[in-house]
C-alpha atoms as a PDB file:
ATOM      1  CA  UNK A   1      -5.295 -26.473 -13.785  1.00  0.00           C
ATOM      2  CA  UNK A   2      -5.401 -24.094 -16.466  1.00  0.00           C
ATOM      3  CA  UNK A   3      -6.379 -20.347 -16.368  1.00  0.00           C
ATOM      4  CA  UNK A   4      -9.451 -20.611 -17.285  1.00  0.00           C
ATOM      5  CA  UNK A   5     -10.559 -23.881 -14.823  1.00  0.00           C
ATOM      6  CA  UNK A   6      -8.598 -21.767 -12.098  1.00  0.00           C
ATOM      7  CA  UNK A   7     -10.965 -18.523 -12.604  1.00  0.00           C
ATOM      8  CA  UNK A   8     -13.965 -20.705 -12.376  1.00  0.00           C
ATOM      9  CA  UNK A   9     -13.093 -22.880  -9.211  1.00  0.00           C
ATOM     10  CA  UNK A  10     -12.720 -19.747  -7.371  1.00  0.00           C
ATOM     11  CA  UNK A  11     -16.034 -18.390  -8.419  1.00  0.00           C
ATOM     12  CA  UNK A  12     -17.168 -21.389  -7.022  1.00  0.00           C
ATOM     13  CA  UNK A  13     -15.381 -20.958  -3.459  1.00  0.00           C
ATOM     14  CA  UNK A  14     -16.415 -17.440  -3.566  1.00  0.00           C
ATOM     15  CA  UNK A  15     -20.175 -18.516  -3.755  1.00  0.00           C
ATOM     16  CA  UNK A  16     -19.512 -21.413  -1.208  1.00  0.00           C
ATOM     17  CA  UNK A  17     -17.990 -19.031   1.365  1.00  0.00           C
ATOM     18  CA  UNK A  18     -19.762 -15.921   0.973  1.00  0.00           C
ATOM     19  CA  UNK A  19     -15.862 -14.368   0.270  1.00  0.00           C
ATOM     20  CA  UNK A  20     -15.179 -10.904  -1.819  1.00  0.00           C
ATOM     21  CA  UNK A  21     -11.432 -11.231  -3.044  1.00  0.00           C
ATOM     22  CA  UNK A  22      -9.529  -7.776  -2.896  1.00  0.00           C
ATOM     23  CA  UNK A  23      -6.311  -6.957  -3.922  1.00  0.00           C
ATOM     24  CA  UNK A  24      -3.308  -4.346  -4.629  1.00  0.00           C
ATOM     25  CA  UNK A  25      -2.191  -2.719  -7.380  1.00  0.00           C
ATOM     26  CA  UNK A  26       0.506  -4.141  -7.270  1.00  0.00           C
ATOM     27  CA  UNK A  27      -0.665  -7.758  -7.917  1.00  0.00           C
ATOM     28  CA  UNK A  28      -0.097  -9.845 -10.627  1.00  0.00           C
ATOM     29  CA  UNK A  29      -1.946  -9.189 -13.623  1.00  0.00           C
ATOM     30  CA  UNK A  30      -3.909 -11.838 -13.495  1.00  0.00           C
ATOM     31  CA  UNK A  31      -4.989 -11.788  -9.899  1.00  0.00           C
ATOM     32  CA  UNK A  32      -6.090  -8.779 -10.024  1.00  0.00           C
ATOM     33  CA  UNK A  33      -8.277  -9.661 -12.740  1.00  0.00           C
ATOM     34  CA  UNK A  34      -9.931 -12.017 -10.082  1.00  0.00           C
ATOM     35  CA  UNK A  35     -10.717  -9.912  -8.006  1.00  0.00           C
ATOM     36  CA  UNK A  36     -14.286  -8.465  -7.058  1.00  0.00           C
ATOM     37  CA  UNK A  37     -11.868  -4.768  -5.952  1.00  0.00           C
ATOM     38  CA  UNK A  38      -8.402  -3.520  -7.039  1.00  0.00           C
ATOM     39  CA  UNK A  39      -6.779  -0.220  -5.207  1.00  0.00           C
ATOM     40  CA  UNK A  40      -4.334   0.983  -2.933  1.00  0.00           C
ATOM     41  CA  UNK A  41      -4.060   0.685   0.342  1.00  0.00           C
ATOM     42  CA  UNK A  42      -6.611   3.338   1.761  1.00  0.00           C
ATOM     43  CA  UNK A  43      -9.391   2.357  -0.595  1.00  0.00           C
ATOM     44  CA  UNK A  44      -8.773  -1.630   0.460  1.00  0.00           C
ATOM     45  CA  UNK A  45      -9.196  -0.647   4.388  1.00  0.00           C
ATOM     46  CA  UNK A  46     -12.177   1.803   3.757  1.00  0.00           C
ATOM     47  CA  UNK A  47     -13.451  -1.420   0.656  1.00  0.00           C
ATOM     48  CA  UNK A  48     -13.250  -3.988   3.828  1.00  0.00           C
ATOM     49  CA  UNK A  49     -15.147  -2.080   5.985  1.00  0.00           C
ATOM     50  CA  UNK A  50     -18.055  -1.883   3.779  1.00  0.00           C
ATOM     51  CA  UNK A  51     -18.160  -4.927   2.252  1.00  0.00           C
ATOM     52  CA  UNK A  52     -21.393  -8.242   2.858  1.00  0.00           C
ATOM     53  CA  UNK A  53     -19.378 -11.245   2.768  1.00  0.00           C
ATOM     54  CA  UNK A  54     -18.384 -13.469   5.505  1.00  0.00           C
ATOM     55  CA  UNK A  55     -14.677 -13.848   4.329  1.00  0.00           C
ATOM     56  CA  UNK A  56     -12.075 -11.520   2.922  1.00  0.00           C
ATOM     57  CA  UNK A  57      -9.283 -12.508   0.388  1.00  0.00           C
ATOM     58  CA  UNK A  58      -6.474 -10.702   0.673  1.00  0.00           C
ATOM     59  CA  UNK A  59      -4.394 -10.567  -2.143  1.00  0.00           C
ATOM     60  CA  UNK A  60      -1.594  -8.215  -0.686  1.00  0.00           C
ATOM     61  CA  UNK A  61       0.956  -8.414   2.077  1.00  0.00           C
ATOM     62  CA  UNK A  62       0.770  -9.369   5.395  1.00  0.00           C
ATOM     63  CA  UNK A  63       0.179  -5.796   6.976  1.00  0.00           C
ATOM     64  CA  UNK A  64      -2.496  -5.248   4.761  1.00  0.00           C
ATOM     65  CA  UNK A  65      -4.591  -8.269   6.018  1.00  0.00           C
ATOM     66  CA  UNK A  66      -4.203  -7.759   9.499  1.00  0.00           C
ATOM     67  CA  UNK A  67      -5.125  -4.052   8.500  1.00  0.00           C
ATOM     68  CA  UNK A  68      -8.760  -5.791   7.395  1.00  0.00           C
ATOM     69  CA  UNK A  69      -8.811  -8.182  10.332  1.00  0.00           C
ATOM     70  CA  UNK A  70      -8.171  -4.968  12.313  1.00  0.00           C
ATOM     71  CA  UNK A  71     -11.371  -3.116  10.908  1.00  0.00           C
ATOM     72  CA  UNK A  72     -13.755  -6.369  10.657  1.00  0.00           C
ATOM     73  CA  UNK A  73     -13.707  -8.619  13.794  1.00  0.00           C
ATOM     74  CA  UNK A  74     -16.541  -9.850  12.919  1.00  0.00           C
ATOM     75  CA  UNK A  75     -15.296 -11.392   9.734  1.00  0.00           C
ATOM     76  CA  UNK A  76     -12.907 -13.926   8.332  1.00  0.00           C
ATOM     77  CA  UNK A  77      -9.779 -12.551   6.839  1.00  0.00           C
ATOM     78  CA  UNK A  78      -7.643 -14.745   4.690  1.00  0.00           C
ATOM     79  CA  UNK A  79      -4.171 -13.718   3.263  1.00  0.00           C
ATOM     80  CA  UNK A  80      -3.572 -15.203  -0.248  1.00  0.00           C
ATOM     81  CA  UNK A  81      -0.154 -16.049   0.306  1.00  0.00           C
ATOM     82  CA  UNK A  82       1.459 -16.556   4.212  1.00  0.00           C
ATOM     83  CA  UNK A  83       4.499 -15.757   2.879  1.00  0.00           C
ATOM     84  CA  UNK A  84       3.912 -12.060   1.728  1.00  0.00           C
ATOM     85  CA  UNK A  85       5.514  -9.571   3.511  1.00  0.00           C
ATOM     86  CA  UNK A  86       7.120  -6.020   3.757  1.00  0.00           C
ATOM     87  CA  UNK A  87      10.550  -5.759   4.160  1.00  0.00           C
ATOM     88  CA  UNK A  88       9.520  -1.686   5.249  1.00  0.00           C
ATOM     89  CA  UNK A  89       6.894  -3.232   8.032  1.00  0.00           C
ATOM     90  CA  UNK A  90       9.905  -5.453   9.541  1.00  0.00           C
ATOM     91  CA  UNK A  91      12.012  -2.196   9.689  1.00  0.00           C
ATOM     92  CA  UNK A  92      10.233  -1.254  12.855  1.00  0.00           C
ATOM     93  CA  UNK A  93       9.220  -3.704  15.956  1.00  0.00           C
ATOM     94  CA  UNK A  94       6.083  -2.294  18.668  1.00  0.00           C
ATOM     95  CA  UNK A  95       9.669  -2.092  21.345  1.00  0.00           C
ATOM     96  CA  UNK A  96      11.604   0.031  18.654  1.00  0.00           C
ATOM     97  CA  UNK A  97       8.742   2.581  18.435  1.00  0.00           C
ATOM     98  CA  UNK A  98       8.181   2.680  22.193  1.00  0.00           C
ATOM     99  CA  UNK A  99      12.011   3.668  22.700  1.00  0.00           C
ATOM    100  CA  UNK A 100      11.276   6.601  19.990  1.00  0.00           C
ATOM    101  CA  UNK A 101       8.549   7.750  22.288  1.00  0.00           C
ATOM    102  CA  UNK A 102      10.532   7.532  25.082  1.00  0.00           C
ATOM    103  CA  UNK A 103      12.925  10.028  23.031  1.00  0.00           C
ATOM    104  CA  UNK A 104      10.440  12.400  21.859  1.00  0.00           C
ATOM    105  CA  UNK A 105       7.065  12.713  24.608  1.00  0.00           C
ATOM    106  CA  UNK A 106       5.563  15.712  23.073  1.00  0.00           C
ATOM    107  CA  UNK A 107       5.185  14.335  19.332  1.00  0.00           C
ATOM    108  CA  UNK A 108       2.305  12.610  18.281  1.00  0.00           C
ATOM    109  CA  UNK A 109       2.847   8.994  16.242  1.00  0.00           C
ATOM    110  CA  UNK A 110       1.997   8.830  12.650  1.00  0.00           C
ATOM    111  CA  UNK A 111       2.518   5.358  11.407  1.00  0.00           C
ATOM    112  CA  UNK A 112       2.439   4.790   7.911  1.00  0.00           C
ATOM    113  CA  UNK A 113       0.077   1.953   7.171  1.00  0.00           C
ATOM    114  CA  UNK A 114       3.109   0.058   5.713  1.00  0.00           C
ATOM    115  CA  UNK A 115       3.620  -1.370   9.572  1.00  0.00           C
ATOM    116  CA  UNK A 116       2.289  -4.097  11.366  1.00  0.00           C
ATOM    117  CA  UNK A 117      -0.506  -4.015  13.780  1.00  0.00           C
ATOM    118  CA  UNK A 118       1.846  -4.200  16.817  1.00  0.00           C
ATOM    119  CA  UNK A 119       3.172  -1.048  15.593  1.00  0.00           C
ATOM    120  CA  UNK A 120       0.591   0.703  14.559  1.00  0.00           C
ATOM    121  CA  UNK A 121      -1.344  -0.184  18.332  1.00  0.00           C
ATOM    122  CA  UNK A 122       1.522   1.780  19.563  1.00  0.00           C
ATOM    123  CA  UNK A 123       0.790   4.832  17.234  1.00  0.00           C
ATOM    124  CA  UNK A 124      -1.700   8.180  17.580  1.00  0.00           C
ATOM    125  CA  UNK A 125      -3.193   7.790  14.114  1.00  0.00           C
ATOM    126  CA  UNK A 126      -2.046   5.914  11.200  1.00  0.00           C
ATOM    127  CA  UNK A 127      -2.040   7.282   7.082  1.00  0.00           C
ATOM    128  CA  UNK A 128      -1.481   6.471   3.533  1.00  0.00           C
ATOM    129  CA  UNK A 129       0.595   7.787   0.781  1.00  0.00           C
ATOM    130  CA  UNK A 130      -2.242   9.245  -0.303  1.00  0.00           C
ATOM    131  CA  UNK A 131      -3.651  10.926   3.172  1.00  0.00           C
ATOM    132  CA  UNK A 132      -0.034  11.443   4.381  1.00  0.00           C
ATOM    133  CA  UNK A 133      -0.196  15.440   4.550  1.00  0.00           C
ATOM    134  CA  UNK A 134      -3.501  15.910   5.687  1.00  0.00           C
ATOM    135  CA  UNK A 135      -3.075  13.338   8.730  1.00  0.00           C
ATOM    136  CA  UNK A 136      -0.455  15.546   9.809  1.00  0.00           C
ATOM    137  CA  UNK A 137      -2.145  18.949   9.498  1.00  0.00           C
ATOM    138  CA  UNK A 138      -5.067  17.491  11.316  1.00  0.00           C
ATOM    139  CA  UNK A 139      -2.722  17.000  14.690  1.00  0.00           C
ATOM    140  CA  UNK A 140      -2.634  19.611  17.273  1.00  0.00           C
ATOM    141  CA  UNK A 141       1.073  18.544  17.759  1.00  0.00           C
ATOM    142  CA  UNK A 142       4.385  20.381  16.783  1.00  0.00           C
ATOM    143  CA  UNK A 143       6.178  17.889  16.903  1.00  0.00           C
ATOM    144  CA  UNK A 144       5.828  14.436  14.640  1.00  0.00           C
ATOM    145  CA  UNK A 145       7.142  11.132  15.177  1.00  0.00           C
ATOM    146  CA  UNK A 146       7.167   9.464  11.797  1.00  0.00           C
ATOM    147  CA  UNK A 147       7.433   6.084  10.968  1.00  0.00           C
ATOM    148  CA  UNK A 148       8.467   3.409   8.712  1.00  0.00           C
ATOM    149  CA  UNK A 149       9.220   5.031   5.489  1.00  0.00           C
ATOM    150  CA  UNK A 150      11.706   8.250   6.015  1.00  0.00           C
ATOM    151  CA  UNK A 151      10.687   9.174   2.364  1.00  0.00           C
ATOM    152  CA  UNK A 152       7.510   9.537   2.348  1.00  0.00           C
ATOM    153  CA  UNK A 153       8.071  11.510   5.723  1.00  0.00           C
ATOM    154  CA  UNK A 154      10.409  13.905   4.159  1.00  0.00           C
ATOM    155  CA  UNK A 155       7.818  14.164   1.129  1.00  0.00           C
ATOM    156  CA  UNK A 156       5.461  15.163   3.688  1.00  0.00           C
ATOM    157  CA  UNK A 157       7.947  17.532   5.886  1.00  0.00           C
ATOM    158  CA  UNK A 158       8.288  19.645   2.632  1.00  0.00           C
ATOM    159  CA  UNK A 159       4.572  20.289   2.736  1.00  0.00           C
ATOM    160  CA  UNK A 160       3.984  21.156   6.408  1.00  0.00           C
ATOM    161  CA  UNK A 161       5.628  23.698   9.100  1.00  0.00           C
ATOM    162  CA  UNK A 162       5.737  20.741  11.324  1.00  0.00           C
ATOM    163  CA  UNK A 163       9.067  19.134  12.706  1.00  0.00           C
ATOM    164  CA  UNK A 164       8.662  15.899  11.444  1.00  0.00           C
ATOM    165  CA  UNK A 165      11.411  13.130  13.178  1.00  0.00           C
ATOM    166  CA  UNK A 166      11.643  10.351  10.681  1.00  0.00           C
ATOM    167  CA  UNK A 167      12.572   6.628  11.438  1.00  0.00           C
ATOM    168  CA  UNK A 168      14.736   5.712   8.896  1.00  0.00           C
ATOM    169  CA  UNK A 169      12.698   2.794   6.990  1.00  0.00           C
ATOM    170  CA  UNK A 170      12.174   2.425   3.105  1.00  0.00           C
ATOM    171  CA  UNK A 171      10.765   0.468   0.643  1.00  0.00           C
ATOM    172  CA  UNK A 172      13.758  -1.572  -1.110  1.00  0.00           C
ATOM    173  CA  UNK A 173      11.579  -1.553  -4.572  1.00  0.00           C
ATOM    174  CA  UNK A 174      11.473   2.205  -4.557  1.00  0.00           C
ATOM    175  CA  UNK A 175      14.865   2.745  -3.149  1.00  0.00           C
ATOM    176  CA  UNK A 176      15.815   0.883  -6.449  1.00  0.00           C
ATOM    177  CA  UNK A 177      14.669   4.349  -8.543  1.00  0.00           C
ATOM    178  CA  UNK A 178      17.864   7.210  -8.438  1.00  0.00           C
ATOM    179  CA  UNK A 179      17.914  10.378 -10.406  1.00  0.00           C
ATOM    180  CA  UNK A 180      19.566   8.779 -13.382  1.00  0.00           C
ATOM    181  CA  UNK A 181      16.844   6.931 -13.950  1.00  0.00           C
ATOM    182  CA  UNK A 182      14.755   9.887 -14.484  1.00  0.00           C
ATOM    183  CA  UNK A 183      17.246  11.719 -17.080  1.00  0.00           C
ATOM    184  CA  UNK A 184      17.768   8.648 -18.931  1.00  0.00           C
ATOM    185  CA  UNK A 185      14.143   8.571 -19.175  1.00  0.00           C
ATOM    186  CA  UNK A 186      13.454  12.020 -20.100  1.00  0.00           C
ATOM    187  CA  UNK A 187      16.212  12.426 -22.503  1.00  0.00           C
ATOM    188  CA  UNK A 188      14.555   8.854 -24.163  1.00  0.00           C
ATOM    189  CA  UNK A 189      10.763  10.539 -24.306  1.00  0.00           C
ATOM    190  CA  UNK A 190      11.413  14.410 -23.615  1.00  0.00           C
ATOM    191  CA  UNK A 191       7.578  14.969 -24.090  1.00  0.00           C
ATOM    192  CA  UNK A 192       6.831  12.350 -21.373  1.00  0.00           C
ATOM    193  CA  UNK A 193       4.804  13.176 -18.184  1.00  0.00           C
ATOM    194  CA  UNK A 194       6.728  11.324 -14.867  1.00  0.00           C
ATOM    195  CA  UNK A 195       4.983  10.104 -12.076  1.00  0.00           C
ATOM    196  CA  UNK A 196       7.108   8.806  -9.011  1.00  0.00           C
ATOM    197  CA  UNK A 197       5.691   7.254  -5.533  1.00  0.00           C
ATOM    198  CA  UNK A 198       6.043   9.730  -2.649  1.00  0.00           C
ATOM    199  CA  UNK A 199       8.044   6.603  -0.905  1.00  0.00           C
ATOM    200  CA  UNK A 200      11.145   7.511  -3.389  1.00  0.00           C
ATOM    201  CA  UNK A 201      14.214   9.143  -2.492  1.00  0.00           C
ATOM    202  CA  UNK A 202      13.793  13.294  -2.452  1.00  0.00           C
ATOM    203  CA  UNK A 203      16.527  13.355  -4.876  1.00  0.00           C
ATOM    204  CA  UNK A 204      14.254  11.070  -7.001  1.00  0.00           C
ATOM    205  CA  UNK A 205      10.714  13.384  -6.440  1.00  0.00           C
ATOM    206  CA  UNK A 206      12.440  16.685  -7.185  1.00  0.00           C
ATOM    207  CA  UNK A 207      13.174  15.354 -10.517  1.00  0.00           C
ATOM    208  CA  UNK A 208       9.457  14.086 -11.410  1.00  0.00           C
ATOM    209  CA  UNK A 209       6.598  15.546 -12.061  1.00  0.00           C
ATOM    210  CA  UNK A 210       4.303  14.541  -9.393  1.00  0.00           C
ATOM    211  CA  UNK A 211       4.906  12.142  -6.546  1.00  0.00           C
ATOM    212  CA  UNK A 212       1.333  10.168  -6.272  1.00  0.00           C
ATOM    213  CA  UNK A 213       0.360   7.553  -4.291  1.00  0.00           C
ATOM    214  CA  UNK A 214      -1.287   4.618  -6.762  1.00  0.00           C
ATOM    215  CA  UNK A 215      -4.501   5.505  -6.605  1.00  0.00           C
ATOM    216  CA  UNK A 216      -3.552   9.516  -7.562  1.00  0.00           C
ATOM    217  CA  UNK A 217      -1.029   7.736 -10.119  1.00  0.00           C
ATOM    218  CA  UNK A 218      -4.452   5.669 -12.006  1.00  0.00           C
ATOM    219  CA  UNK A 219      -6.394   8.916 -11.492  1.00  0.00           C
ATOM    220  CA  UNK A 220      -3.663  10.989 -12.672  1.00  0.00           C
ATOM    221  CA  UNK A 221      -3.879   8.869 -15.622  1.00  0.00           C
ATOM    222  CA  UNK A 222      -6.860   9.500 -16.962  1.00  0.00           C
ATOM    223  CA  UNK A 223      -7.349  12.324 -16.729  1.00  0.00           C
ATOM    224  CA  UNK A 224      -4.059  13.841 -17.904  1.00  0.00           C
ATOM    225  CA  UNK A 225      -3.981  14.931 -21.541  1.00  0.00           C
ATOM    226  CA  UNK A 226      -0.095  13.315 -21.353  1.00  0.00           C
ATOM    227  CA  UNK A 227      -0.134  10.217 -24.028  1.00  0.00           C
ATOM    228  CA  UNK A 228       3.362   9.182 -22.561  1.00  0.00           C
ATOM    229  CA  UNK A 229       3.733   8.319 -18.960  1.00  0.00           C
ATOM    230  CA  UNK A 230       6.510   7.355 -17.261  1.00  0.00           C
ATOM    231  CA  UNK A 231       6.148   5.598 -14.616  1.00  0.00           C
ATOM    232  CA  UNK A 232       8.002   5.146 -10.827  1.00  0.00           C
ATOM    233  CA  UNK A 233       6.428   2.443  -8.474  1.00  0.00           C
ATOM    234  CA  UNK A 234       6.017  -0.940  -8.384  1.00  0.00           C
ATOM    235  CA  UNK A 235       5.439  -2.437 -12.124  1.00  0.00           C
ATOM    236  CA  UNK A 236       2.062  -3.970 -11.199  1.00  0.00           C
ATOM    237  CA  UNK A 237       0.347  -1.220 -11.904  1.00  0.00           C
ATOM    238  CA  UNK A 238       0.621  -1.224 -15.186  1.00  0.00           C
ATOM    239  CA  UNK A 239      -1.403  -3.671 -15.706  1.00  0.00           C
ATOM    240  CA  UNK A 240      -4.784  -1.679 -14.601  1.00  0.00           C
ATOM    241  CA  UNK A 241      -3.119   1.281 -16.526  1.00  0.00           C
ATOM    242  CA  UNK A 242      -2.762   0.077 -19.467  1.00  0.00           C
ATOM    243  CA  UNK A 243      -6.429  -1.530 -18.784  1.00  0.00           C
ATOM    244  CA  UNK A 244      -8.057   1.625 -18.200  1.00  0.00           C
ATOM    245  CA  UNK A 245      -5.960   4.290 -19.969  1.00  0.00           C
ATOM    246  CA  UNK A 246      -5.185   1.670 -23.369  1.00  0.00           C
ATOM    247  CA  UNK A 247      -4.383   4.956 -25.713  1.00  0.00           C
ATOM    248  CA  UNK A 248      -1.815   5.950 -23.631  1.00  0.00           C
ATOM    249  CA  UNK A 249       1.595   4.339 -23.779  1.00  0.00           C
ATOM    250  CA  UNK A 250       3.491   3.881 -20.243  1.00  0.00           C
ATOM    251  CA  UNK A 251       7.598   3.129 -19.322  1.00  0.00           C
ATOM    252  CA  UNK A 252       8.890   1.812 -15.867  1.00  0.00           C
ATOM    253  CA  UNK A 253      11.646   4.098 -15.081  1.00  0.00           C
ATOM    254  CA  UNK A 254      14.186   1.020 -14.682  1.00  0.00           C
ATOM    255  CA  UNK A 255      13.713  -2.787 -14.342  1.00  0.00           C
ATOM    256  CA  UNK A 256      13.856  -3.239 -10.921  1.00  0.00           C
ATOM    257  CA  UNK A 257      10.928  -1.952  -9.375  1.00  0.00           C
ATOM    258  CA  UNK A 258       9.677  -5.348  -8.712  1.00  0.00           C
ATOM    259  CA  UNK A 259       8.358  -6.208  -5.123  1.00  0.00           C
ATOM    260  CA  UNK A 260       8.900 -10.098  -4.668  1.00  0.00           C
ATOM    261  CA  UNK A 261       6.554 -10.197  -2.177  1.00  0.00           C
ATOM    262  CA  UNK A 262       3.224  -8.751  -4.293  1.00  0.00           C
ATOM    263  CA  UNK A 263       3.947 -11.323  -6.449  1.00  0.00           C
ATOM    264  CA  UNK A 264       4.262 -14.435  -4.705  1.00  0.00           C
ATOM    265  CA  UNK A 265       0.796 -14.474  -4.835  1.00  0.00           C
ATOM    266  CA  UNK A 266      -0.823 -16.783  -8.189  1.00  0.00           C
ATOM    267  CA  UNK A 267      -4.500 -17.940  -9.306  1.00  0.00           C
ATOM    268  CA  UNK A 268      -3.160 -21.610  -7.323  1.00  0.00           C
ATOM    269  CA  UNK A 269      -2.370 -20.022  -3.675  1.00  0.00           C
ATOM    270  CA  UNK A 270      -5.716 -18.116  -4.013  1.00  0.00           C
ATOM    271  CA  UNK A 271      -7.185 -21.659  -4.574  1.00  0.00           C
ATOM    272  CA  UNK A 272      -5.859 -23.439  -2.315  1.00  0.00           C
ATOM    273  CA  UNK A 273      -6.103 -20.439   0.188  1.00  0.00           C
ATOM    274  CA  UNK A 274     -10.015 -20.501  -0.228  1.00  0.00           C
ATOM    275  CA  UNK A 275     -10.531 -24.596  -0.312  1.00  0.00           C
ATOM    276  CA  UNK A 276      -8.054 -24.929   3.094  1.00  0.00           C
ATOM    277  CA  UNK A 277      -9.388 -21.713   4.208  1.00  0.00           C
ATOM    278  CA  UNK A 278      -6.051 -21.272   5.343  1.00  0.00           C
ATOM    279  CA  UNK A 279      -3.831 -18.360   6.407  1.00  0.00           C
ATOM    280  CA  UNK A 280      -6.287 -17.008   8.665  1.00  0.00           C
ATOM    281  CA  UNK A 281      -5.380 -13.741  10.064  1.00  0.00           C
ATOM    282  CA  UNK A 282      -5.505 -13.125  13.505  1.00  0.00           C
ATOM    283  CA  UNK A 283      -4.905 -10.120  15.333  1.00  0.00           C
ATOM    284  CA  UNK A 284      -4.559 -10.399  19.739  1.00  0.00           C
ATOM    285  CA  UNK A 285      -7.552  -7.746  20.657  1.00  0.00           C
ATOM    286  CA  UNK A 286      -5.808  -5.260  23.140  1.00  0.00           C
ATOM    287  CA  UNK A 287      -3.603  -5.436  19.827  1.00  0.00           C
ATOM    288  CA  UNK A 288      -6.314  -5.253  17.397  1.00  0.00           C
ATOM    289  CA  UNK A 289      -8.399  -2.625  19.373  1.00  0.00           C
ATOM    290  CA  UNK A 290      -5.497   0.143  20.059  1.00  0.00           C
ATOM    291  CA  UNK A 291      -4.565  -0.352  15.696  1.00  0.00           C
ATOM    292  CA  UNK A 292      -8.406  -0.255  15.091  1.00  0.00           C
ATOM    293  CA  UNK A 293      -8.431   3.444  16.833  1.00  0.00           C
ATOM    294  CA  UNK A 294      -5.409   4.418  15.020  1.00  0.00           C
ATOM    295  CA  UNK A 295      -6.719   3.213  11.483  1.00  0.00           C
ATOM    296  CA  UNK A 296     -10.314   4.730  12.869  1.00  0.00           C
ATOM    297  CA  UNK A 297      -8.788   8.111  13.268  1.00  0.00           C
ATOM    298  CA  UNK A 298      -7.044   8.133   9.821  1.00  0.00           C
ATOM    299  CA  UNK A 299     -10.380   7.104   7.719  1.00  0.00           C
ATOM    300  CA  UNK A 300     -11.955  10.063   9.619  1.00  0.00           C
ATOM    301  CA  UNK A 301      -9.947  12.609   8.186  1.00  0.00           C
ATOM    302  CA  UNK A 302     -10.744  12.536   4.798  1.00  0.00           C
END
């Protein structure tokens, strides 16, 4: 099928199963343009919560979909593509963290939502890129177990008085991104404005101008007087950039930030997703309840 015959068949399945299709930022361009909400991952959990439709589309990873099966019980989730992972989620296992805890009984557990539910049933409260800093301040603890991504924990340890004990995960896309990059870039456009994800290296961060999750990165965008931007995360989000900002001209930093995952996702597995209804995502409840009060306490704080 075409593009266009695609787009309407899965108006039609939307209509047929009372489904809202959300997806990442990261998404292909034109998947995202399918979809009835585009954001990050904070404003997808709080989108899923709030949403009238008997089934969710996820067009995202794996973590992200049990992250809306976690918050809506009630409702069907389907993942776009079964195949999507996180190579960062698999860094950690529910046994790992436990061990960690073992290590460490006075720190609290702040699991970045980059995990999977096992993981994050075994943690206090979970966060964003975006919430990172103010999940932490809002803990009575000292101490702070921190886990996947070690780089967006160090990001945050800069911030806060709090001894923060990282787990040393990443995000191979981001990891991509070293300090040449950034030189090379701002020798090329010296007036340039760059914006780097907080799950970089520090070596990376202390070289940008901001470190933004993707949601501050779009916001960022428009409303900074900058008319080059160079940009730091995963190249899908240039698409809704360059969508929303279209006077402004944007640069990846390098090539290779590319998550193969994101993109294994097309207009046909969203098809054939909704007319199988396949790829449901199911969550065990003493799982799903112990992650639900971990997600629950992060959307509380801001």
């Amino acid at each position: 099928m075409e593009g266009i015959e695609l787009r309407d068949k899965i108006d039609k399945l939307k209509k047929s199963l009372n489904a809202v299709i959300v997806a990442h930022n990261y998404q292909r361009p034109e998947v995202q343009d399918i979809a009835d909400f585009v954001g990050d991952s904070l404003e997808l959990a709080r989108r899923c919560t709030q949403v009238d439709a008997e089934v969710i589309v996820f067009c995202g990873v794996h973590f992200m979909a049990e992250s809306a099966a976690i918050l809506n019980p009630e409702r069907t989730v389907l993942l776009s593509e079964a195949d999507a992972g996180c190579p960062m989620a698999d860094m950690i296992s529910a046994e790992d963290l436990r061990e960690w805890k073992e290590r460490y009984p006075n720190a609290a557990v702040v699991c970045y939502v980059n995990s999977t539910a096992a993981v994050k049933a075994q943690s206090d409260i979970c966060c964003t890129s975006a919430n990172g800093l103010e999940v932490v301040e809002s803990l009575s603890h000292d101490e702070i177990i921190f886990v996947p991504d070690q780089h967006l924990g160090h990001y945050i340890a800069t911030k806060t008085d709090k001894r923060m004990i990282l787990y040393p995960g990443f995000c191979p896309p981001h990891q991509r991104l070293v300090p040449r990059h950034i030189k090379l870039g701002k020798e090329l456009h010296p007036d340039a404005v760059v914006l780097v994800h907080p799950e970089c290296s520090s070596e990376v961060i202390a070289l940008a101008d901001r470190a933004l999750s993707t949601s501050q990165t779009i916001r960022y965008v428009k409303e900074s007087d900058a008319k080059i931007i160079l940009i730091g995360t995963e190249e899908g989000i240039l698409h809704r950039m360059r969508r929303e900002s279209p006077e402004k001209t944007f640069h990846l930093l390098t090539t290779g930030l590319l998550c193969p995952d994101m993109k294994r996702t097309s207009l046909e597995s969203v098809v054939r997703t909704m007319e199988q209804r396949r790829n449901v995502v199911k969550v065990p409840e003493d799982v799903r309840v112990a992650a639900k009060l971990a997600l629950d306490r992060m959307l509380a704080v801001i």
